[in-house]
C-alpha atoms as a PDB file:
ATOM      1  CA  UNK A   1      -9.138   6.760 -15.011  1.00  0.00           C
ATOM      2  CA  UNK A   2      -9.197   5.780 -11.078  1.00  0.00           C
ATOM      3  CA  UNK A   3      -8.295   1.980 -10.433  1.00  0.00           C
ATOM      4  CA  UNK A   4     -10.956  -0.271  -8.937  1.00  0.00           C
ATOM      5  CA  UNK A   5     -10.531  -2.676  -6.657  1.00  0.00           C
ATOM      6  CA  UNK A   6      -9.979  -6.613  -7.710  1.00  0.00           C
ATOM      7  CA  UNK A   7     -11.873  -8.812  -5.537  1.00  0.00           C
ATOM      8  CA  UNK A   8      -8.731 -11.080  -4.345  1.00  0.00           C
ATOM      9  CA  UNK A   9      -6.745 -11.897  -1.497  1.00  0.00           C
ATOM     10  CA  UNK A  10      -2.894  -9.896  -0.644  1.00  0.00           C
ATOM     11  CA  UNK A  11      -0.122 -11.594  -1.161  1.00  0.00           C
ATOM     12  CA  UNK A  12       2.525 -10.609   1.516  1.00  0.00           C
ATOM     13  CA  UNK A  13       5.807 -10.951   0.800  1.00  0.00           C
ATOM     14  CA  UNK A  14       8.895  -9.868   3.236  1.00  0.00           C
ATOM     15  CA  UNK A  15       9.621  -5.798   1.581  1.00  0.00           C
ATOM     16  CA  UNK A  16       5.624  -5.302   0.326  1.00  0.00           C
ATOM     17  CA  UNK A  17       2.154  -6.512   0.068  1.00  0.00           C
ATOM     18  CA  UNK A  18       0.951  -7.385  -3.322  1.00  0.00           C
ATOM     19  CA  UNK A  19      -2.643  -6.791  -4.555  1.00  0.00           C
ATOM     20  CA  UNK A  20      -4.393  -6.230  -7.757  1.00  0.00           C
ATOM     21  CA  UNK A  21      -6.884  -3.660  -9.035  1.00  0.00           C
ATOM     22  CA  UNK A  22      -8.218  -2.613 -12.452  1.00  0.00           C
ATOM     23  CA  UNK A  23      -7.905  -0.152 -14.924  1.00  0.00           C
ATOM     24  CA  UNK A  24     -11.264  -0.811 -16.766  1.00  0.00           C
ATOM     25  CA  UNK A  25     -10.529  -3.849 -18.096  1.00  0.00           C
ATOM     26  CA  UNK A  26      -6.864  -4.033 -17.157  1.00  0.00           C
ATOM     27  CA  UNK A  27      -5.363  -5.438 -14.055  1.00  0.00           C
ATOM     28  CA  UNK A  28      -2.611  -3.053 -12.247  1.00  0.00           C
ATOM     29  CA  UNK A  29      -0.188  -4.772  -9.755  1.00  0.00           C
ATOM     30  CA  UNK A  30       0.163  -2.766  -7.011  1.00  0.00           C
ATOM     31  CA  UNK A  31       2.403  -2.760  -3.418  1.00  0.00           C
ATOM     32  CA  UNK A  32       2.768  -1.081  -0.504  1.00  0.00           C
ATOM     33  CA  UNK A  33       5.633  -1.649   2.133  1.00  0.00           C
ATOM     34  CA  UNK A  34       5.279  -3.436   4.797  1.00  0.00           C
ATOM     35  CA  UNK A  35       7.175  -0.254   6.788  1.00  0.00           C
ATOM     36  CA  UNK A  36       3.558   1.831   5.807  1.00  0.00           C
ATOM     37  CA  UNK A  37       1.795  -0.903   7.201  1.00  0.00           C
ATOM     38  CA  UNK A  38       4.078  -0.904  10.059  1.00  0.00           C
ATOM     39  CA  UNK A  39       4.027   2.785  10.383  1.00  0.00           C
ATOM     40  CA  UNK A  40      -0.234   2.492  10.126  1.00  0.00           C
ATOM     41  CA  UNK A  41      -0.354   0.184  13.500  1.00  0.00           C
ATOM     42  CA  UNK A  42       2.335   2.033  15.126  1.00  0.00           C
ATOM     43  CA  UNK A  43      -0.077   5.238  14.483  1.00  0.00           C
ATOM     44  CA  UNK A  44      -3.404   3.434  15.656  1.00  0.00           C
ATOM     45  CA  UNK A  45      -1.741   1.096  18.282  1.00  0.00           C
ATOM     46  CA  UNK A  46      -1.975  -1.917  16.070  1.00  0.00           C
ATOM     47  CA  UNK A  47       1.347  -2.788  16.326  1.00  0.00           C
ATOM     48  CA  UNK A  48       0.560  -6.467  17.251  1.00  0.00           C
ATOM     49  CA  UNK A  49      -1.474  -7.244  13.716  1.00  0.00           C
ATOM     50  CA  UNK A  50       0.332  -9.165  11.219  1.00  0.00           C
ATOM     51  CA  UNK A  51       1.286  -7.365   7.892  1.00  0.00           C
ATOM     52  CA  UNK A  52      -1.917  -9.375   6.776  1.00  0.00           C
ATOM     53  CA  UNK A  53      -4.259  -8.207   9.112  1.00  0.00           C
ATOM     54  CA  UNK A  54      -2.892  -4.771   8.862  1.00  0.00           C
ATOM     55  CA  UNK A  55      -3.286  -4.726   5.041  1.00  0.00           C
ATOM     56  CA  UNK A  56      -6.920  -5.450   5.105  1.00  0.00           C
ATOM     57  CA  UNK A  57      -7.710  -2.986   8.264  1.00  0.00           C
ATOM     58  CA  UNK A  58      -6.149   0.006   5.786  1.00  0.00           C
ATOM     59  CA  UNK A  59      -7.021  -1.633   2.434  1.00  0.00           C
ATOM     60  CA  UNK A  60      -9.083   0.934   1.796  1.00  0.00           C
ATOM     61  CA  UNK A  61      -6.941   3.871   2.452  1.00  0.00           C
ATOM     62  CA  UNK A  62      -4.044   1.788   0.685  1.00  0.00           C
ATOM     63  CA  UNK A  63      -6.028   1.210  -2.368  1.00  0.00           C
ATOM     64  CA  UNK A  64      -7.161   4.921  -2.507  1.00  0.00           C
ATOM     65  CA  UNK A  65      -3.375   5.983  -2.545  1.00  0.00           C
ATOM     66  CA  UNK A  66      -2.631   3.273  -5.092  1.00  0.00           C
ATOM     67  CA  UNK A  67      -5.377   5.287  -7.816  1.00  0.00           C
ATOM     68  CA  UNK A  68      -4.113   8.532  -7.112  1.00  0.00           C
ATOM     69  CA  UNK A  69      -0.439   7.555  -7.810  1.00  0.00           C
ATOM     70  CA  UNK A  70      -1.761   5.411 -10.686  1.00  0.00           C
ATOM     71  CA  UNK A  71      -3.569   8.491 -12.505  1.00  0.00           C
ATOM     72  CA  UNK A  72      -0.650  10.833 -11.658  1.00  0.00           C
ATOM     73  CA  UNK A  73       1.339   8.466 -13.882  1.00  0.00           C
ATOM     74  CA  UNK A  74       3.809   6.733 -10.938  1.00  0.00           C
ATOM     75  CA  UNK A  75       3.739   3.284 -12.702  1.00  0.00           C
ATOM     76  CA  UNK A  76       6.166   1.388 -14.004  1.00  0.00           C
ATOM     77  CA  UNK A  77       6.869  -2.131 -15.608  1.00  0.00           C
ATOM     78  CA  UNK A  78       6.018  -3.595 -12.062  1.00  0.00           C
ATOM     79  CA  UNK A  79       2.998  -1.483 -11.183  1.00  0.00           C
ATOM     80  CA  UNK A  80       2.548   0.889  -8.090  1.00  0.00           C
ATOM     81  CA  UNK A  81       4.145   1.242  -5.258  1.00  0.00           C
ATOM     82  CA  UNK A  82       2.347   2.822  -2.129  1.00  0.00           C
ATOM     83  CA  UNK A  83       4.742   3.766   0.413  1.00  0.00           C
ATOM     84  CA  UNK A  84       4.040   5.571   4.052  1.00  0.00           C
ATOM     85  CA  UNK A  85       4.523   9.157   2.370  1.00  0.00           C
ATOM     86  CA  UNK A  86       1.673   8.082   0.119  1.00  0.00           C
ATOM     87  CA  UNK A  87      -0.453   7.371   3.085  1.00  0.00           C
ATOM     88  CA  UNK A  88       0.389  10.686   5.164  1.00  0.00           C
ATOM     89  CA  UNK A  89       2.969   8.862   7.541  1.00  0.00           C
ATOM     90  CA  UNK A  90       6.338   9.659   8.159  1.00  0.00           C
ATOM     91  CA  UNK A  91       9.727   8.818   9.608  1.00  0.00           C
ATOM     92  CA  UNK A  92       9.837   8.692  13.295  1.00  0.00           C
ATOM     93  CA  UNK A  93      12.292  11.895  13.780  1.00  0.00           C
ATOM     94  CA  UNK A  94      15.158   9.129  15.402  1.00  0.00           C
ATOM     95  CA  UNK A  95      14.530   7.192  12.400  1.00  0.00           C
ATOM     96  CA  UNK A  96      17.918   6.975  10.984  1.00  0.00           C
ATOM     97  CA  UNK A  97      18.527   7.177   7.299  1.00  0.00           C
ATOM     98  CA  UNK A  98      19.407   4.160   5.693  1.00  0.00           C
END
């Protein structure tokens, strides 16, 4: 069953962005990285928005990714994690591995 978006604010913390959606009638925590939303303004020029500002500009395609990963069964005791392969982005090719 897709996820649906919860009608609440982010909350940003330093490694991810936390926001809820629902399951029906069950609320899913769900994350993405701050490096996606990085990697989104560096793709659009946005590079000056906050992790905030940035979150809400992709929310859309963030939550999207979030409901595919959910119904493919990536979910675990702390919900979903979107990261920039979810959202089509990756690695700068100088982008050392870490």
């Amino acid at each position: 069953m897709p996820l649906t978006p919860a009608d609440n604010e982010p909350d940003a913390e330093s490694l991810c962005v936390y926001f809820w959606m629902w399951d029906v009638e069950n609320p899913v925590r769900c994350c993405v990285t701050s490096d996606a939303l990085r990697k989104c303004g560096q793709v659009v020029f946005d590079a000056e928005k906050s992790i905030e500002e940035l979150f809400i500009t992709y929310r859309q395609q963030i939550e999207q990714a979030a409901s595919l990963k959910y119904d493919r069964g990536y979910v675990d005791e702390h919900g979903v994690l979107v990261t920039s392969n979810d959202l089509g982005l990756r690695a700068s090719p100088d982008a050392k591995a870490g």
